[in-house]
Protein backbone atom coordinates (compact mmCIF):
# COMPACT_ATOMS: atom_id res chain seq x y z
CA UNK A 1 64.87 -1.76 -37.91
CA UNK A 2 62.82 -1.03 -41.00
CA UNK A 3 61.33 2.19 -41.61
CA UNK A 4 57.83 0.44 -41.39
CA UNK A 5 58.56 -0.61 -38.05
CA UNK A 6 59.03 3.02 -37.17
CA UNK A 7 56.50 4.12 -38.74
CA UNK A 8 54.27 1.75 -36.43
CA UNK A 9 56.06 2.57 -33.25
CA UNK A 10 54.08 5.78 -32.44
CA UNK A 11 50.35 3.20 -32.88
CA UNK A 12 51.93 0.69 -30.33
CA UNK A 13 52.66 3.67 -27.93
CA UNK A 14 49.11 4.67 -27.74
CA UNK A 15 47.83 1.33 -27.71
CA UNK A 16 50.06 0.75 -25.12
CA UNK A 17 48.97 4.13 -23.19
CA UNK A 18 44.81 3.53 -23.25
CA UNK A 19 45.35 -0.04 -22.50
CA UNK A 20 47.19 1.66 -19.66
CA UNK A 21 44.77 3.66 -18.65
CA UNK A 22 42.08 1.41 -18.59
CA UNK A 23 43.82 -0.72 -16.39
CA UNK A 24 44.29 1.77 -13.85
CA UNK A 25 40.90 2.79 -14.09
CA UNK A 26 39.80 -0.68 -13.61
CA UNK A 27 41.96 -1.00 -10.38
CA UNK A 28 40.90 2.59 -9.48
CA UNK A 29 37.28 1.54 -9.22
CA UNK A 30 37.68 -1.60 -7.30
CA UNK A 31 39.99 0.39 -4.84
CA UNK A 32 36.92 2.63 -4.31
CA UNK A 33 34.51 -0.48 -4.02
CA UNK A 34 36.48 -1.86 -1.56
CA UNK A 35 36.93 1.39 0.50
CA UNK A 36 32.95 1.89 0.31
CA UNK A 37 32.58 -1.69 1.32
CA UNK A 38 34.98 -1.09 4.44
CA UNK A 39 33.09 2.30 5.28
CA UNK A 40 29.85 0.22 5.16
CA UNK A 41 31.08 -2.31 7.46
CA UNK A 42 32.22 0.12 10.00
CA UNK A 43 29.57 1.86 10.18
CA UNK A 44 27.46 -1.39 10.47
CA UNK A 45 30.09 -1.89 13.60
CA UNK A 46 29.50 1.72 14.47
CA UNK A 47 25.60 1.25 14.80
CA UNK A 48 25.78 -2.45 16.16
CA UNK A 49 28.50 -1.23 18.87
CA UNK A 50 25.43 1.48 19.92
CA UNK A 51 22.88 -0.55 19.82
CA UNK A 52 24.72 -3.69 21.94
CA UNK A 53 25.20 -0.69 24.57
CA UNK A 54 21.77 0.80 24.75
CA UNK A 55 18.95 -1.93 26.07
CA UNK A 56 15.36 -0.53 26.56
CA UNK A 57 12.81 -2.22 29.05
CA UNK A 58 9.03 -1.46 30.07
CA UNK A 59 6.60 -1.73 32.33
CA UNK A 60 3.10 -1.56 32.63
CA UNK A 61 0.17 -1.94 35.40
CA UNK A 62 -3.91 -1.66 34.44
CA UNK A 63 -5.97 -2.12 38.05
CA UNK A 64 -9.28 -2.10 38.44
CA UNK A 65 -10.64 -1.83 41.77
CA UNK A 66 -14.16 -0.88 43.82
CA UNK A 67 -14.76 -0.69 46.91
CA UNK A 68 -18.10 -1.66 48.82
CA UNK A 69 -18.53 2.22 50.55
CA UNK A 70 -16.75 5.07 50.46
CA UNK A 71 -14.42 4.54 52.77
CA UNK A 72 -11.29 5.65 50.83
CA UNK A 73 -8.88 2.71 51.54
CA UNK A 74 -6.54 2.69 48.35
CA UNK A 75 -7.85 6.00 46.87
CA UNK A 76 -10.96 3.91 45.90
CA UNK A 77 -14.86 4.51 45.94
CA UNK A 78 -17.98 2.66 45.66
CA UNK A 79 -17.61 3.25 41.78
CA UNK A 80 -15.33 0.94 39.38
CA UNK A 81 -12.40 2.65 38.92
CA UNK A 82 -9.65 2.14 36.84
CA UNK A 83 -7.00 5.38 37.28
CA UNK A 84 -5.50 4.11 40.65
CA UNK A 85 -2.67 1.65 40.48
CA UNK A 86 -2.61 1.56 36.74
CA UNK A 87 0.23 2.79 35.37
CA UNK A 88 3.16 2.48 32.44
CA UNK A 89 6.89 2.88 32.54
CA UNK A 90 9.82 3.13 30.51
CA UNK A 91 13.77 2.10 31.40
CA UNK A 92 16.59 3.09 29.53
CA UNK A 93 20.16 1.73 30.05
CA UNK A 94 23.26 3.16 28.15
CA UNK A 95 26.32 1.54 28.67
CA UNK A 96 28.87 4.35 29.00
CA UNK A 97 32.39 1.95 29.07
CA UNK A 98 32.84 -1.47 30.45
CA UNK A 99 32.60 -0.19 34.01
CA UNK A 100 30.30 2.72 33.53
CA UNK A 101 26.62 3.60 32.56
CA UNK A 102 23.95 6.06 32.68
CA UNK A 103 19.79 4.83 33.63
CA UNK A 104 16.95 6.27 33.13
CA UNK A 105 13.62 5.54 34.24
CA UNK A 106 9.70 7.61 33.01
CA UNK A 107 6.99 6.42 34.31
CA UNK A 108 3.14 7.50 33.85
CA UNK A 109 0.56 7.13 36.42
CA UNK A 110 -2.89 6.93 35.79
CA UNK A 111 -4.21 8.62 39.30
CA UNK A 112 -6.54 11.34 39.30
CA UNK A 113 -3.49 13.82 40.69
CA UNK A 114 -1.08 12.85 37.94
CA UNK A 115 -3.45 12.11 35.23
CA UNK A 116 -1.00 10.17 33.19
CA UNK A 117 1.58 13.26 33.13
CA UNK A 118 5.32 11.20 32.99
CA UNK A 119 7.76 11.70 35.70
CA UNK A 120 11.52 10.83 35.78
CA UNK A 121 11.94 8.38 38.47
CA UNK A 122 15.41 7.11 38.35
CA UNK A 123 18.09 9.25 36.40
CA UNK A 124 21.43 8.40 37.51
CA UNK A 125 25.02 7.58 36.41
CA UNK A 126 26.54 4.38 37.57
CA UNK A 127 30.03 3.31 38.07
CA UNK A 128 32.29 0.03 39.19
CA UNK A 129 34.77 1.23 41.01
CA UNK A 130 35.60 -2.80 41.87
CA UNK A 131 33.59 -6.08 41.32
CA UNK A 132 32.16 -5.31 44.73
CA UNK A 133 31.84 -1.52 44.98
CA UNK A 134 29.61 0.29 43.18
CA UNK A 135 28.67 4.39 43.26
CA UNK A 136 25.34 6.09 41.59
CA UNK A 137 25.16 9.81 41.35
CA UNK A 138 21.38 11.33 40.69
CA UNK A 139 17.91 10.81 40.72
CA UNK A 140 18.36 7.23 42.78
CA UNK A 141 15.27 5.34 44.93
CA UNK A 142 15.31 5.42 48.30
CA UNK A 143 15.87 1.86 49.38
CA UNK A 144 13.48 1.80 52.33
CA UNK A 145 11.75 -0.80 51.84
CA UNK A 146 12.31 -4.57 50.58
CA UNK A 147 10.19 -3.62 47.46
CA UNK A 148 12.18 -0.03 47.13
CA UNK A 149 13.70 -0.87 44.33
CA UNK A 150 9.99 -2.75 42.36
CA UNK A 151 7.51 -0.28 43.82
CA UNK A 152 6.10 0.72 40.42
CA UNK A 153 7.00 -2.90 39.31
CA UNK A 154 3.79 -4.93 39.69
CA UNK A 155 4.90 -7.82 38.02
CA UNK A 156 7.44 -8.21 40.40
CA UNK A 157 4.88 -8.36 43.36
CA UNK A 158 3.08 -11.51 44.43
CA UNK A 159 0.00 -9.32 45.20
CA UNK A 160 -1.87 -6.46 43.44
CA UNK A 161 -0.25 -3.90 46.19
CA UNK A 162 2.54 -3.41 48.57
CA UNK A 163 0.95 -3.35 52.25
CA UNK A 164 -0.52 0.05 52.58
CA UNK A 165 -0.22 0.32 56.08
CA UNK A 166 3.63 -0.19 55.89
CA UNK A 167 4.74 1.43 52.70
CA UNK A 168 2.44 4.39 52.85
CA UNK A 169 3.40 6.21 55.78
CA UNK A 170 6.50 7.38 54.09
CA UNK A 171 5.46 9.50 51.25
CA UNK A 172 8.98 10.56 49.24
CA UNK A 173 10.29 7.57 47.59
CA UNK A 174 12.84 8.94 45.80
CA UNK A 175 16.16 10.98 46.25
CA UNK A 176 18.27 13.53 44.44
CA UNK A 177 21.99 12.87 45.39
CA UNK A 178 24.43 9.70 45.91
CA UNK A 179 24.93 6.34 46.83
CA UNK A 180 27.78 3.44 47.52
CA UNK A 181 26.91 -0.24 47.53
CA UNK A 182 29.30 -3.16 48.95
CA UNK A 183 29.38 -6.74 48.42
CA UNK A 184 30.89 -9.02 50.51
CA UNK A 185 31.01 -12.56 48.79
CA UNK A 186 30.61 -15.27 51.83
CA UNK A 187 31.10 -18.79 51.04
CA UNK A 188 27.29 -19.45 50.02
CA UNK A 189 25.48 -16.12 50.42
CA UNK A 190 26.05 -12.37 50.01
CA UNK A 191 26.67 -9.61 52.94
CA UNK A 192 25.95 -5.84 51.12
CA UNK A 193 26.43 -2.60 52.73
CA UNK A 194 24.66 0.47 50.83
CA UNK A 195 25.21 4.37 52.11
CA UNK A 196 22.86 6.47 50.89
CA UNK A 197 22.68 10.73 51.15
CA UNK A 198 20.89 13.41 49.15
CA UNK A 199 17.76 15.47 49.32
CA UNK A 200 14.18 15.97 47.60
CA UNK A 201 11.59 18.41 46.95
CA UNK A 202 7.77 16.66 46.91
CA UNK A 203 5.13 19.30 44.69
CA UNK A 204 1.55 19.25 45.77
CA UNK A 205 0.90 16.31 43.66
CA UNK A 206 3.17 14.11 44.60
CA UNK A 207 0.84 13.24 47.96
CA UNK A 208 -2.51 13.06 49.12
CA UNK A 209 -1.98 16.44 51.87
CA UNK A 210 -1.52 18.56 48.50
CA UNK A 211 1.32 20.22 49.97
CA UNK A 212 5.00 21.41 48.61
CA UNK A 213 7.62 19.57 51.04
CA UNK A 214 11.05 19.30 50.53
CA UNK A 215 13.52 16.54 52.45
CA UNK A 216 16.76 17.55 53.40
CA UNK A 217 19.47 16.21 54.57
CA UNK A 218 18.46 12.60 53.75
CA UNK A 219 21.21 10.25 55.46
CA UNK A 220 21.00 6.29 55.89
CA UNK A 221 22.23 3.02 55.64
CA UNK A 222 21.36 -0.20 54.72
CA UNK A 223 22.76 -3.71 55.49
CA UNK A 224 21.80 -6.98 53.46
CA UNK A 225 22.30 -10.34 53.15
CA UNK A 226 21.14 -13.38 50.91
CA UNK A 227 21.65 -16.63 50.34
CA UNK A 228 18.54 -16.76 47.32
CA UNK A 229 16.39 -18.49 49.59
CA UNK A 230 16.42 -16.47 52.89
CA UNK A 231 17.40 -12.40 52.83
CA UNK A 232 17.62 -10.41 55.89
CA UNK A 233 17.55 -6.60 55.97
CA UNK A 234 18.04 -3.69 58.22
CA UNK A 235 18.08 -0.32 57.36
CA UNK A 236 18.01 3.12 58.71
CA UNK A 237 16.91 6.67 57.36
CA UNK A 238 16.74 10.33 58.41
CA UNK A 239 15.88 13.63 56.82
CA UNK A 240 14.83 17.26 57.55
CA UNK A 241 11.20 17.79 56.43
CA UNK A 242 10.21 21.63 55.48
CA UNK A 243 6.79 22.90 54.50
CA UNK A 244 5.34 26.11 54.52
CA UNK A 245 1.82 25.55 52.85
CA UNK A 246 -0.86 23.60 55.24
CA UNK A 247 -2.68 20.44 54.03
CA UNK A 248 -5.98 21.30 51.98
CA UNK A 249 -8.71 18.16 52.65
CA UNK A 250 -9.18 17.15 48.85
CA UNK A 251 -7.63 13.94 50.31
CA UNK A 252 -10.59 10.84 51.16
CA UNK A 253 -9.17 11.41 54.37
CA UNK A 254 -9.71 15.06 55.13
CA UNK A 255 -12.39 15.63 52.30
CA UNK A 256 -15.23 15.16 55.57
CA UNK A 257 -13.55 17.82 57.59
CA UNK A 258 -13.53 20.58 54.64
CA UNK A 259 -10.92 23.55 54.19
CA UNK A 260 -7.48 23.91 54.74
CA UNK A 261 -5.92 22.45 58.39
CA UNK A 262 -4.20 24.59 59.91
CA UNK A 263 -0.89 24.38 61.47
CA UNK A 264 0.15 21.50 59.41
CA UNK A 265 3.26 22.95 57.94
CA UNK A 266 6.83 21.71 58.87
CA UNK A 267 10.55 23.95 59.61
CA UNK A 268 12.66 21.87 59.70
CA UNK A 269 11.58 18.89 61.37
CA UNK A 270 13.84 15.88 61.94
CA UNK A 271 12.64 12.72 60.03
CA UNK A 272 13.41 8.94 61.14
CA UNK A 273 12.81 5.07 59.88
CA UNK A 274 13.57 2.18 61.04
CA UNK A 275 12.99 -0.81 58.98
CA UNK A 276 13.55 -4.77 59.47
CA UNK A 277 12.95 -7.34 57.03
CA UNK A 278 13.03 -10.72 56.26
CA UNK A 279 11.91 -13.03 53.01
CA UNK A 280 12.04 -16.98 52.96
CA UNK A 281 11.59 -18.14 49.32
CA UNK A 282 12.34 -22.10 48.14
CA UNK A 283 11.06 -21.85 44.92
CA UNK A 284 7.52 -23.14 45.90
CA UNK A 285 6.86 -21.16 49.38
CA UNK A 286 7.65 -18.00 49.80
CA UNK A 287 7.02 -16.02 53.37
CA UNK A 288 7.96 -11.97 53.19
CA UNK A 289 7.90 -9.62 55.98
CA UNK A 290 8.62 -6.05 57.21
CA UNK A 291 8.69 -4.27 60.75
CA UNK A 292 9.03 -0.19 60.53
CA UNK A 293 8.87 2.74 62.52
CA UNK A 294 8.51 6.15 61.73
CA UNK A 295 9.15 9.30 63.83
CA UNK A 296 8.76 13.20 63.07
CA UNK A 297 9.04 16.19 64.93
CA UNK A 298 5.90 17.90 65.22
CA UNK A 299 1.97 17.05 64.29
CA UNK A 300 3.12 14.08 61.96
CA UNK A 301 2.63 10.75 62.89
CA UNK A 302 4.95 8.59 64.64
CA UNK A 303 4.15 5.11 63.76
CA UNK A 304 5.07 1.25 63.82
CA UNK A 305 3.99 -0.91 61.09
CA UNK A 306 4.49 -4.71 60.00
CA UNK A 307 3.14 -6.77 57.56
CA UNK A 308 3.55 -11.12 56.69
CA UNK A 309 2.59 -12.13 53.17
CA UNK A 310 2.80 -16.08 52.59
CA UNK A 311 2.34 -17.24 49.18
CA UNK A 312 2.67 -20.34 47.57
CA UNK A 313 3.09 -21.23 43.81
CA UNK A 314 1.16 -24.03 42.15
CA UNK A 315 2.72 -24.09 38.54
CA UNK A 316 1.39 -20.83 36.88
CA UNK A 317 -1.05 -20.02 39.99
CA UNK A 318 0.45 -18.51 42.94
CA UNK A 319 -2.06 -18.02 46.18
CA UNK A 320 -1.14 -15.40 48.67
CA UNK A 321 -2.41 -13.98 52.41
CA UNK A 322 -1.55 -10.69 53.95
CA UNK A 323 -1.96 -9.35 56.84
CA UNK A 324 -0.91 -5.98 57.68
CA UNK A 325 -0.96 -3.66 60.89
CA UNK A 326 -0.41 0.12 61.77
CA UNK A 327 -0.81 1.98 64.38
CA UNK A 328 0.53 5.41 65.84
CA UNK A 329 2.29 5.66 68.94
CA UNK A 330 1.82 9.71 69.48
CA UNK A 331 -1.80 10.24 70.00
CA UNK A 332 -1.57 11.25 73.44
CA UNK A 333 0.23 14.41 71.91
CA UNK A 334 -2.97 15.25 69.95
CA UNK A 335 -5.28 14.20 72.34
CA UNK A 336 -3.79 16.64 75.04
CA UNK A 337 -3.94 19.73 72.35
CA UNK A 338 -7.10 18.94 71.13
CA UNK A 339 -8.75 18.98 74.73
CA UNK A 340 -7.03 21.63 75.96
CA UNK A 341 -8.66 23.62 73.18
CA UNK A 342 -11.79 21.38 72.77
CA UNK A 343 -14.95 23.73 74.37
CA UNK A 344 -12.79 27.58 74.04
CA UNK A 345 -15.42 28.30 71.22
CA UNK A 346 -18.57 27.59 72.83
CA UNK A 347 -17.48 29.64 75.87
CA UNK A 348 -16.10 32.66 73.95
CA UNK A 349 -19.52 32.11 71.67
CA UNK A 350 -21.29 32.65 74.78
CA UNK A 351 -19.47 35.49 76.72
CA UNK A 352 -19.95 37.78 73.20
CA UNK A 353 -23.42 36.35 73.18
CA UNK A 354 -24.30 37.77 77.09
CA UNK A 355 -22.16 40.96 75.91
CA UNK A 356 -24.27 41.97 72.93
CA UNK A 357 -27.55 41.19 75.27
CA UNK A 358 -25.97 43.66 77.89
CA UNK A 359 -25.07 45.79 75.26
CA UNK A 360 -28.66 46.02 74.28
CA UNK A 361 -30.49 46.52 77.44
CA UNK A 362 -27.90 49.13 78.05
CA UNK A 363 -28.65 50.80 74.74
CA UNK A 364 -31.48 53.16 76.26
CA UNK A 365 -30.09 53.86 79.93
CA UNK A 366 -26.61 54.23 78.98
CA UNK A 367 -25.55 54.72 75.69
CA UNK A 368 -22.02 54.81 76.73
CA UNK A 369 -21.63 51.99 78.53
CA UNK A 370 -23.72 50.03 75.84
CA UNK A 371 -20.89 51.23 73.43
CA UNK A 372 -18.40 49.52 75.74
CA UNK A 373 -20.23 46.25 76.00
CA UNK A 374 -20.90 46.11 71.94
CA UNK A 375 -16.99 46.25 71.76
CA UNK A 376 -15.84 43.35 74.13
CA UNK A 377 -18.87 41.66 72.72
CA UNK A 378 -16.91 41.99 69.03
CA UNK A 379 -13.78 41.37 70.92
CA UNK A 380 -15.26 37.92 72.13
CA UNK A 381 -16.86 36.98 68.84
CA UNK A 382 -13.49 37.81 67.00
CA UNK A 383 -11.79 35.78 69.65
CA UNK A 384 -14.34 32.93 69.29
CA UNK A 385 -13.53 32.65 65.62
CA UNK A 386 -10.08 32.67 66.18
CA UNK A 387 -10.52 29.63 68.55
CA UNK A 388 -13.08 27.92 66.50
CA UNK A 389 -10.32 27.84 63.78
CA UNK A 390 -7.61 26.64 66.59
CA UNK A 391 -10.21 23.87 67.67
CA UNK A 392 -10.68 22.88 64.24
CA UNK A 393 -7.42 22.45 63.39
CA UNK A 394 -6.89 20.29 66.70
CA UNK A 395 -9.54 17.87 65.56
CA UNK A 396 -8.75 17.94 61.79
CA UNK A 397 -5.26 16.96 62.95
CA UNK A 398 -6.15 14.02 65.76
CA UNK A 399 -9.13 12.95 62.83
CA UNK A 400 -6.53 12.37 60.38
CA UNK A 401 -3.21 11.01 62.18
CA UNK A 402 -4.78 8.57 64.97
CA UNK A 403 -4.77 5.74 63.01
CA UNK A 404 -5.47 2.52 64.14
CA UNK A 405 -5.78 -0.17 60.99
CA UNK A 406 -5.37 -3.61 60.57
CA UNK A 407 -5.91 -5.22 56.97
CA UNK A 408 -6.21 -8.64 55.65
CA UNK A 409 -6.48 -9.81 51.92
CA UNK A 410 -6.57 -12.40 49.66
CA UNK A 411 -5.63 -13.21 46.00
CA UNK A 412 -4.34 -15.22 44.31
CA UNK A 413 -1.74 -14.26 41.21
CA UNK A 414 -2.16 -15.97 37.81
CA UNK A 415 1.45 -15.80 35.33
CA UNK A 416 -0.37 -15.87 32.01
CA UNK A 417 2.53 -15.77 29.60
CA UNK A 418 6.47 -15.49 30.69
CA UNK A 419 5.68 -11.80 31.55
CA UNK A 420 2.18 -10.92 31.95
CA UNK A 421 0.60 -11.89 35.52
CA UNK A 422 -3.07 -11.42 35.96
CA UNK A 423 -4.15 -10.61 39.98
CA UNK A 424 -7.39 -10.72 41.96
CA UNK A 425 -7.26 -10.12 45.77
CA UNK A 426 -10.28 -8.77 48.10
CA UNK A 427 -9.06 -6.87 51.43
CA UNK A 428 -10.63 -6.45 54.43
CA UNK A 429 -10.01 -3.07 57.12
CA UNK A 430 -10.70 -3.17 60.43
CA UNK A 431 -9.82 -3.09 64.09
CA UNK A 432 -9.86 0.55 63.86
CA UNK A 433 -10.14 1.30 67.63
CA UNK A 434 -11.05 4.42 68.79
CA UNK A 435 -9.94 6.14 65.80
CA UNK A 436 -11.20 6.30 61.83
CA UNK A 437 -8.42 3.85 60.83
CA UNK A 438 -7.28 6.33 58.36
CA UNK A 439 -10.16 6.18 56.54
CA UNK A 440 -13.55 8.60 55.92
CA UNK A 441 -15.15 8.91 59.03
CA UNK A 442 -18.03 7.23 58.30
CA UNK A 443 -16.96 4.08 57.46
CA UNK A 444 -15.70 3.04 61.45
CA UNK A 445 -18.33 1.00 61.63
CA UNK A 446 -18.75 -0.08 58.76
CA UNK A 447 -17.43 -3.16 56.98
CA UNK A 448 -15.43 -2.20 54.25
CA UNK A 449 -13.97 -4.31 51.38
CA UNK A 450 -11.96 -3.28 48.65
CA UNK A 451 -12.23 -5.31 45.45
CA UNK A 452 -9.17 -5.34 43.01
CA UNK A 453 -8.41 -6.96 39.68
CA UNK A 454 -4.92 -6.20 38.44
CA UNK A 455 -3.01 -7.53 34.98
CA UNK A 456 1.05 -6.26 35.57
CA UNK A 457 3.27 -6.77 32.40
CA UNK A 458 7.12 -6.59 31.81
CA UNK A 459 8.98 -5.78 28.18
């Protein structure tokens, strides 16, 4: 080798080292493009995975309704309204693993109580133990009725309303606790068990008495079965109802008899339903109905209810006719307190009344004995006011829970779109009896119509 050549040697080196360098920097770079790209994709996984888990639904409800008189049916009034029956909810889902997830449910009524102010209805955490057993733990409804689990769902209802006379008596919908449900797969239809247990507190707002109640010990059962064209149901409920604040009468209902009623609180009192049902549904005819009783200890009602809605759908128009019954089966009870109290005012009224005239005649021949009379006659008018509030109370509490009320109504139910249902339906109370039929006393004898106009939606 020449001395040229190593002269050049230390040139080739370098050349050799930067063309080196370069190269690795080259491979360096796309290393670090392809790591970003990788990151990218898995967090495009990452955020897809969430989002495939999570699914959001909605529901929403604007009713107008007026009634011809004031007779209360429905929380409505001679004046259009639009608060009552509108409302808007909002379902989440979050799929927790394959077998586990977590629900929530807000909704937002538009009633003069709530005044739009959102509520949790459903909050629970749901698990499949098997593909026929499943447990919920939380805020769960309680699965009285056949509508239970769609009571805030109007789209799901034929008509603009569930019966009244059926579904109101029971005024917590909701519990705070557990559940089980069982499927039994028969050859052609399903036979499902559900337990339920838990307990709930109602504020003031929650129902039309404006009173704090809390449910206890709320035990039941249900038993279903289906074959998607008939369903049968049975179920059974009980709970221990508490209450230490009386009933106010900013209700329709007790508005007429002004003030508080007294003796309307509950300790304790041992809560019971029954419930029946049955739904035929072909695709074109569709025939729903409910029998239910209700029992509690003390001045609440014990009553039976039923209702039969027949509908049938004509392409996008769907007819329907209801007809729906109540009546309590305890009056006697309040009929007996209220007359054995009934007339101890006027008579008390008038012994202090002949008192405080003795009293007076006395005044100037006997000052002493005068002094005597004045205080029985006090003693008398104290003990007349005491009575008079007694008495009250009595008829307050026969006014309001003798109810006698059949309803019948008509509508018909227009689906729009795929998932917005427009509703018209005009009810008619009546066969009252010898009671106010739950409604303002002056409307017995009245004729009284409710007009309603309902468009239910589903997201």
């Amino acid at each position: 080798m020449t001395n040229k050549t190593f002269r050049l040697l230390p040139l080739a080196v370098i050349c050799a080292a930067t063309f080196s360098a370069q190269a690795a920097d080259a491979n360096s770079e796309k290393r670090i493009e392809a790591l970003e790209h990788q990151v990218k994709l898995l967090e495009a996984q990452k955020s897809s995975s969430i989002a495939d888990k999570i699914s959001f639904n909605g529901f929403a409800s604007v009713n107008m309704q007026v009634a011809n008189n004031n007779h209360g049916f429905a929380y409505s009034t001679d004046k259009i309204k639009f608060d009552e029956g509108s409302l808007i909810g909002l379902q989440s889902k979050f799929a927790i693993n394959d077998s586990t997830s977590a629900t929530v449910q807000l909704v937002a009524r538009g009633t003069k109580k709530e005044s739009w102010s959102p509520d949790i209805e459903w909050a629970f955490v749901s698990h499949q133990f098997t593909p026929n057993l499943k447990v919920r733990g939380g805020k769960l409804r309680l699965p009285l009725f056949m509508y239970s689990d769609y009571l805030e769902v109007g789209y799901a209802q034929v008509g603009v309303r569930v019966p009244t006379e059926v579904y109101g008596p029971v005024v917590v919908t909701s519990l705070t606790g557990g559940d089980f449900i069982y499927d039994i797969e028969l050859e052609d239809s399903t036979l499902s068990f559900q337990g339920f247990a838990g307990s709930q507190k109602l504020t003031a707002n929650k129902h039309s008495y404006n009173a704090p109640t809390e449910f206890n010990e709320i035990l039941g059962g249900v038993v279903n079965w289906t074959d998607d064209t008939w369903t049968l149901r049975a179920v059974y409920g009980q709970a221990k109802v508490s209450s230490d604040v009386d009933w106010n009468s900013t209700s329709a209902a007790l508005k007429p008899l002004g003030g508080v009623i007294a003796n309307t609180t509950f300790d304790n009192d041992a809560a019971k339903f029954y419930g029946l049902g049955a739904r035929y549904d072909n695709g074109s005819l569709m025939l729903s109905s409910e029998l239910t009783r209700t029992e509690v200890e003390g001045f609440y009602t014990d009553v039976d209810s039923a209702y039969l809605t027949a509908a049938y759908r004509l392409n996008e128009v769907t007819p329907y006719f209801t007809v729906s019954h109540m009546r309590t089966k305890d009056n006697d009870v309040r009929n007996k307190h209220y007359a054995s109290v009934k007339g101890s005012t006027a008579n008390l009224a008038a012994q202090a009344e002949t008192l405080f005239t003795q009293a007076k005649a006395m005044m100037a021949i006997n000052p002493g004995r005068a002094a005597i009379l004045m205080a029985q006659a006090q003693q008398k008018a104290a003990a007349a006011k005491a009575a008079g509030s007694v008495e009250g109370s009595a008829k307050a509490i026969q006014s309001t829970q003798n109810i006698q009320r059949t309803t019948y109504s008509i509508g018909a139910r227009w689906d729009v779109m795929t998932n917005v249902a427009l509703k018209g339906d005009v009810s008619y109370m009546t066969d009252f009896g010898d009671t106010f039929g739950g409604l303002n006393s002056e409307s017995q004898d009245k004729t009284n119509l409710l007009y309603t106009l309902k468009v239910d939606v589903v997201f």
